[in-house]
Protein backbone atom coordinates (compact mmCIF):
# COMPACT_ATOMS: atom_id res chain seq x y z
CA UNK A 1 -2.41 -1.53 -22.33
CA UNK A 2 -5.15 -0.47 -19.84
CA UNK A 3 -5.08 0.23 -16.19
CA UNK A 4 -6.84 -0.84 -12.72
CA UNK A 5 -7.79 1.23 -10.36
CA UNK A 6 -7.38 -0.26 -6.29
CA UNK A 7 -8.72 2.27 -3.46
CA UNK A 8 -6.94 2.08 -0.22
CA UNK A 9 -7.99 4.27 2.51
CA UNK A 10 -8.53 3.34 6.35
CA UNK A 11 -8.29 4.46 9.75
CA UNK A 12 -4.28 3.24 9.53
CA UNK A 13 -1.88 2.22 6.63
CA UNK A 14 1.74 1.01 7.06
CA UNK A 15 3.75 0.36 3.95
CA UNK A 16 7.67 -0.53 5.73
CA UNK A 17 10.15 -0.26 3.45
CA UNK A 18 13.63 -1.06 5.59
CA UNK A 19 12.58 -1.70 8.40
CA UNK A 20 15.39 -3.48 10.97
CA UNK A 21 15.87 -4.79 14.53
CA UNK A 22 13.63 -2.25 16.96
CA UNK A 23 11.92 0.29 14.36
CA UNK A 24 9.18 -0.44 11.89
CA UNK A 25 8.71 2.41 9.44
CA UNK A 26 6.40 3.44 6.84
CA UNK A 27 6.57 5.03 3.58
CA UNK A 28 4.77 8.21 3.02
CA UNK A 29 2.65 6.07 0.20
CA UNK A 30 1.99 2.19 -0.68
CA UNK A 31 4.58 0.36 -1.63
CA UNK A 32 5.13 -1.18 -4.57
CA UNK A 33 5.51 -4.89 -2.99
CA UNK A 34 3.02 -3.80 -0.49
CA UNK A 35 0.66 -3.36 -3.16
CA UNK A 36 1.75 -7.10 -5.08
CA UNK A 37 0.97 -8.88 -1.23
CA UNK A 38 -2.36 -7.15 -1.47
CA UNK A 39 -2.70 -8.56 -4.82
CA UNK A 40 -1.93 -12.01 -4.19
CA UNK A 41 -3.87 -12.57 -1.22
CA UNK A 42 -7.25 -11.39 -3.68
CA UNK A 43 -5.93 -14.14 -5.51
CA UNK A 44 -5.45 -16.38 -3.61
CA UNK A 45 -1.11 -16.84 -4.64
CA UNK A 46 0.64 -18.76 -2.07
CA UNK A 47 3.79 -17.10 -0.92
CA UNK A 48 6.29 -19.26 -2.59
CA UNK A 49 4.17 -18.63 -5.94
CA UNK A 50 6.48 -16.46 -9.02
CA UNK A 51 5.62 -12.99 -9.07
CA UNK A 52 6.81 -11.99 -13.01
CA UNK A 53 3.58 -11.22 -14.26
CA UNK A 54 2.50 -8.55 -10.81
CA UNK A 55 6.11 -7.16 -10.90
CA UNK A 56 5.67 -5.74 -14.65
CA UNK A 57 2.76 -4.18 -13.95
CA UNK A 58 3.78 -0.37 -13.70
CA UNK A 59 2.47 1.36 -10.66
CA UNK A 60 1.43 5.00 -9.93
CA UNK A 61 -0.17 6.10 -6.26
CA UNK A 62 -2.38 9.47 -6.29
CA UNK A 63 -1.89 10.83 -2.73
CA UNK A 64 -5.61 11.76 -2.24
CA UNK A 65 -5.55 12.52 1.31
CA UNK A 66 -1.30 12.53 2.92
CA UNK A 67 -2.61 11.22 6.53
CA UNK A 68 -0.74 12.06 9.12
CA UNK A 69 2.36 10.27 10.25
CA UNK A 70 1.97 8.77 14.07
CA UNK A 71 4.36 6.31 16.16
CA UNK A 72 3.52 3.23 18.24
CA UNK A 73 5.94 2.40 21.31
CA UNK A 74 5.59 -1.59 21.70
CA UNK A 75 7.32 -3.25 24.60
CA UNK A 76 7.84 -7.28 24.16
CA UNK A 77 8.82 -9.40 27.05
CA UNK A 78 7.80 -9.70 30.64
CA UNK A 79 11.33 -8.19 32.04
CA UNK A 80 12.23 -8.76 35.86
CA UNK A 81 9.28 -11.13 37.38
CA UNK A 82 8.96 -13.14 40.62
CA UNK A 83 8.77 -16.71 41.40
CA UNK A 84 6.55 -18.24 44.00
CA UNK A 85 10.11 -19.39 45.42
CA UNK A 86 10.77 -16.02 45.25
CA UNK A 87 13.65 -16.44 43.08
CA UNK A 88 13.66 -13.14 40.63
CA UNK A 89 13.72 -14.18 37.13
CA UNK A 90 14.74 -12.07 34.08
CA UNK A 91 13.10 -12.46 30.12
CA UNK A 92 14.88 -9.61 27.70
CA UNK A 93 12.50 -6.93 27.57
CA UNK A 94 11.89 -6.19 23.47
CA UNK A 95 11.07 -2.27 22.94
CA UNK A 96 10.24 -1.19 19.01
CA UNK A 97 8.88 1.96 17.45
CA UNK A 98 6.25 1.54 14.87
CA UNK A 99 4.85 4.26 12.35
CA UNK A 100 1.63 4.14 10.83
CA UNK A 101 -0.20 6.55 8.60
CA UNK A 102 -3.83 7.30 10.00
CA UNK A 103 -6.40 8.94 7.70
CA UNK A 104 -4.98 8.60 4.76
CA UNK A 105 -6.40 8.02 1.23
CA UNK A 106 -5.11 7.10 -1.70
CA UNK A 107 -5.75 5.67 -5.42
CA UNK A 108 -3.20 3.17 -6.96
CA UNK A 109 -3.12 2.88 -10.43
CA UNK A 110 -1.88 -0.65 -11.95
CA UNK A 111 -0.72 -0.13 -15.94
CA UNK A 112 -0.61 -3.38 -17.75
CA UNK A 113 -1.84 -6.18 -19.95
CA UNK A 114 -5.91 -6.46 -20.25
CA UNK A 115 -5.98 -10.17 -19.55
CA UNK A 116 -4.12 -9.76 -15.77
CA UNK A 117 -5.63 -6.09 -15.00
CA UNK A 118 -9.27 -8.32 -15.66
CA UNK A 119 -8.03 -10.87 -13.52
CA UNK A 120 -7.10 -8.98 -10.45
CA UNK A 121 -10.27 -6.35 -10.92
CA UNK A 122 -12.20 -9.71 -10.23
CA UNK A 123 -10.07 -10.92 -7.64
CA UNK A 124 -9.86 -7.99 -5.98
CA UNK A 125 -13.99 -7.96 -5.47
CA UNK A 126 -13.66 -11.58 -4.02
CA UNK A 127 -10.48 -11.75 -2.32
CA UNK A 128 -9.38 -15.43 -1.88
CA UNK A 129 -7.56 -14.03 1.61
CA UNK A 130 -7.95 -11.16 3.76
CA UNK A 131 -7.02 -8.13 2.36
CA UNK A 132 -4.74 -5.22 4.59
CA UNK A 133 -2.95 -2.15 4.45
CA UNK A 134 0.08 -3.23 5.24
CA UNK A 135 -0.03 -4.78 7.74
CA UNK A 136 -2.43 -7.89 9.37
CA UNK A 137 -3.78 -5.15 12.17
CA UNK A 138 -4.95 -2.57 9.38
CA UNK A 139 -7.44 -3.51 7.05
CA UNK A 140 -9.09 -1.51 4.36
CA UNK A 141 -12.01 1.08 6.05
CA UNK A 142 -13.84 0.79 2.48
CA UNK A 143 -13.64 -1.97 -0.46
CA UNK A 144 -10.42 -2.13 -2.29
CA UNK A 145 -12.23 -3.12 -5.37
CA UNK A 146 -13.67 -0.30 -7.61
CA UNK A 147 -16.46 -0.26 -9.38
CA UNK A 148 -15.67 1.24 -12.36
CA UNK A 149 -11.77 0.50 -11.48
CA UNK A 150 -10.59 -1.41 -14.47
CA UNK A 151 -10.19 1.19 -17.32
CA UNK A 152 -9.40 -0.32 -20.83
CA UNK A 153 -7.59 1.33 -23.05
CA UNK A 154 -6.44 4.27 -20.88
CA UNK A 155 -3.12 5.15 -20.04
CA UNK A 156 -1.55 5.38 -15.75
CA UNK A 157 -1.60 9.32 -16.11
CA UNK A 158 -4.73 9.65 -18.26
CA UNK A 159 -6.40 7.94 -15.20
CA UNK A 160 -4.88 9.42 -12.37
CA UNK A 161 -5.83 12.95 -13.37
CA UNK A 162 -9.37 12.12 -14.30
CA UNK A 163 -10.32 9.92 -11.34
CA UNK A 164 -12.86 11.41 -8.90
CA UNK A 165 -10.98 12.80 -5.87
CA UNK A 166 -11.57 9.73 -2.95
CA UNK A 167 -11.66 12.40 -0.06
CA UNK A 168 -15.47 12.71 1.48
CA UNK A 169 -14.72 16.22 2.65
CA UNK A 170 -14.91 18.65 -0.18
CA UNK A 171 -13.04 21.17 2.22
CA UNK A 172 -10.19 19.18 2.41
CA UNK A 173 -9.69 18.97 -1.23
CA UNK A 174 -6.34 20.72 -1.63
CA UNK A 175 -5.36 22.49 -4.51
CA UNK A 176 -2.93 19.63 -5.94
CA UNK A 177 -1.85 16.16 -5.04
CA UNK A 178 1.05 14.01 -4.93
CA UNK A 179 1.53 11.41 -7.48
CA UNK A 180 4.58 9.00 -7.20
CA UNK A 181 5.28 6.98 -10.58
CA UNK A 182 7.82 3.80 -11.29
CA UNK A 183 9.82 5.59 -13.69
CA UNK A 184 13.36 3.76 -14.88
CA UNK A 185 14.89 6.89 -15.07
CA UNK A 186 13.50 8.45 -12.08
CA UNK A 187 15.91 10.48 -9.66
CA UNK A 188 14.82 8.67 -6.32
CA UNK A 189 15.10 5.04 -5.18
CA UNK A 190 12.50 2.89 -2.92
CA UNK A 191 13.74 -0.46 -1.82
CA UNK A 192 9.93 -1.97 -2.30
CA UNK A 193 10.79 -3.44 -5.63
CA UNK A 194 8.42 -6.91 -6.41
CA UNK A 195 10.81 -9.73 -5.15
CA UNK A 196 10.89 -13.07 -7.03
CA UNK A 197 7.73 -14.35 -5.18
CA UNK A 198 7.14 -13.53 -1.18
CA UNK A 199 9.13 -16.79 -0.23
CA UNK A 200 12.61 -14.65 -0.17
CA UNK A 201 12.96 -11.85 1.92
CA UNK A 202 14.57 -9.66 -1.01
CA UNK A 203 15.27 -6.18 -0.87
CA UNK A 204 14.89 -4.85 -4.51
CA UNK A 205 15.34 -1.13 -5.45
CA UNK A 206 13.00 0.70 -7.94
CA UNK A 207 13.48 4.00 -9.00
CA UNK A 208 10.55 6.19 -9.25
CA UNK A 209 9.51 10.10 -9.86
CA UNK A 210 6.96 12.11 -8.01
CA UNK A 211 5.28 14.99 -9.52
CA UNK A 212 2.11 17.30 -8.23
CA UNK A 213 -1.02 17.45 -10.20
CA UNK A 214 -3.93 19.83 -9.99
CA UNK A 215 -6.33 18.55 -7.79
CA UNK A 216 -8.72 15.64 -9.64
CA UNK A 217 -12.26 16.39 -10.15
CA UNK A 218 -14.92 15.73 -7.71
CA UNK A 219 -17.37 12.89 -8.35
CA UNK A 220 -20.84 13.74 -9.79
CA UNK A 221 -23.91 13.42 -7.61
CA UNK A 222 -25.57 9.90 -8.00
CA UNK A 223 -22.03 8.57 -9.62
């Protein structure tokens, strides 16, 4: 086993989770199918394509930097307007709430078989598609693709403890950070399981832990 490495950080991030009808939500952290569409558009997957081999892979997310949690009000629709016969016409008027993290930072860590890890640390520094946060409007403020991403050999915690901190503030580093694991025996659930491949909108639990760490070390000058 070995583990890649993704950066995600941006101006805004929204990873929705349930969301229904009028309200679009975000998780406090990527989501786990959030993080597989990110994937396959690197590679290049079209939607209807399996996802088996992506699904396996066991995620962790190192909260770097929590953002801060903001709303959108977004009206659809042109409600009451006025024909030139001056006939008054009515089109539903559409109102949703959407939430968005802004200034957040995090590291995702991807546990799983060399051969795909190798695949997608290639992919992922020439993306087939676009690559987003999310969502189409938020795309990544730096390159998703590490450098020195793909670690072989090491193990999900191993690397999110010793990964340089991604924050470019050193007074902002806090004292710990969040991590959030898949974990089969983990006391909460996220409906953001991998579905069966993008073509089905399927709602999939996965049950995950979260834990704080002491804060990871700061990367060396020149590094």
């Amino acid at each position: 086993m070995s583990v890649l490495l993704l950066r995600l950080s941006g101006p805004f991030q929204s990873w929705g989770v349930q969301s229904r009808f009028g309200v679009r939500d975000t998780g406090l952290e990527p989501s786990k199918s959030g993080v597989a569409g990110l994937l396959c558009a690197a590679l290049g997957r079209p939607r209807h394509a399996p996802l088996g081999d992506i699904a396996a892979l066991t995620m962790g997310v190192r909260a770097d930097q929590e953002g801060r949690l903001l709303r959108d009000y977004h009206t659809a629709g042109k409600g009451g307007f006025l024909r030139a016969s001056g006939h008054i016409e009515r089109e539903d008027l559409i109102v949703s709430s959407r939430y968005y993290l802004a200034d957040a930072r995090f590291l995702v860590a991807l546990e799983g078989e060399d051969s795909l890890l190798q695949r997608l640390h290639d992919a992922l520094r020439s993306p087939v598609w676009p690559l987003y946060l999310g969502r189409k409007a938020f795309p990544p403020g730096e390159p998703v693709w590490l450098p020195d991403g793909y670690r072989p050999g090491e193990h999900l915690m191993e690397a999110l403890e010793r990964y340089p901190w991604l924050g470019t503030d050193e007074r902002r580093r806090p004292a710990q950070v969040r991590v959030v694991i898949d974990d089969p025996q983990g006391p909460e659930v996220r409906p953001d399981a991998v579905p069966p491949s993008f073509a089905e909108r399927t709602f999939l639990p996965r049950r995950v832990s979260t834990r704080y760490i002491p804060a990871p070390p700061l990367r060396e000058a020149g590094t």
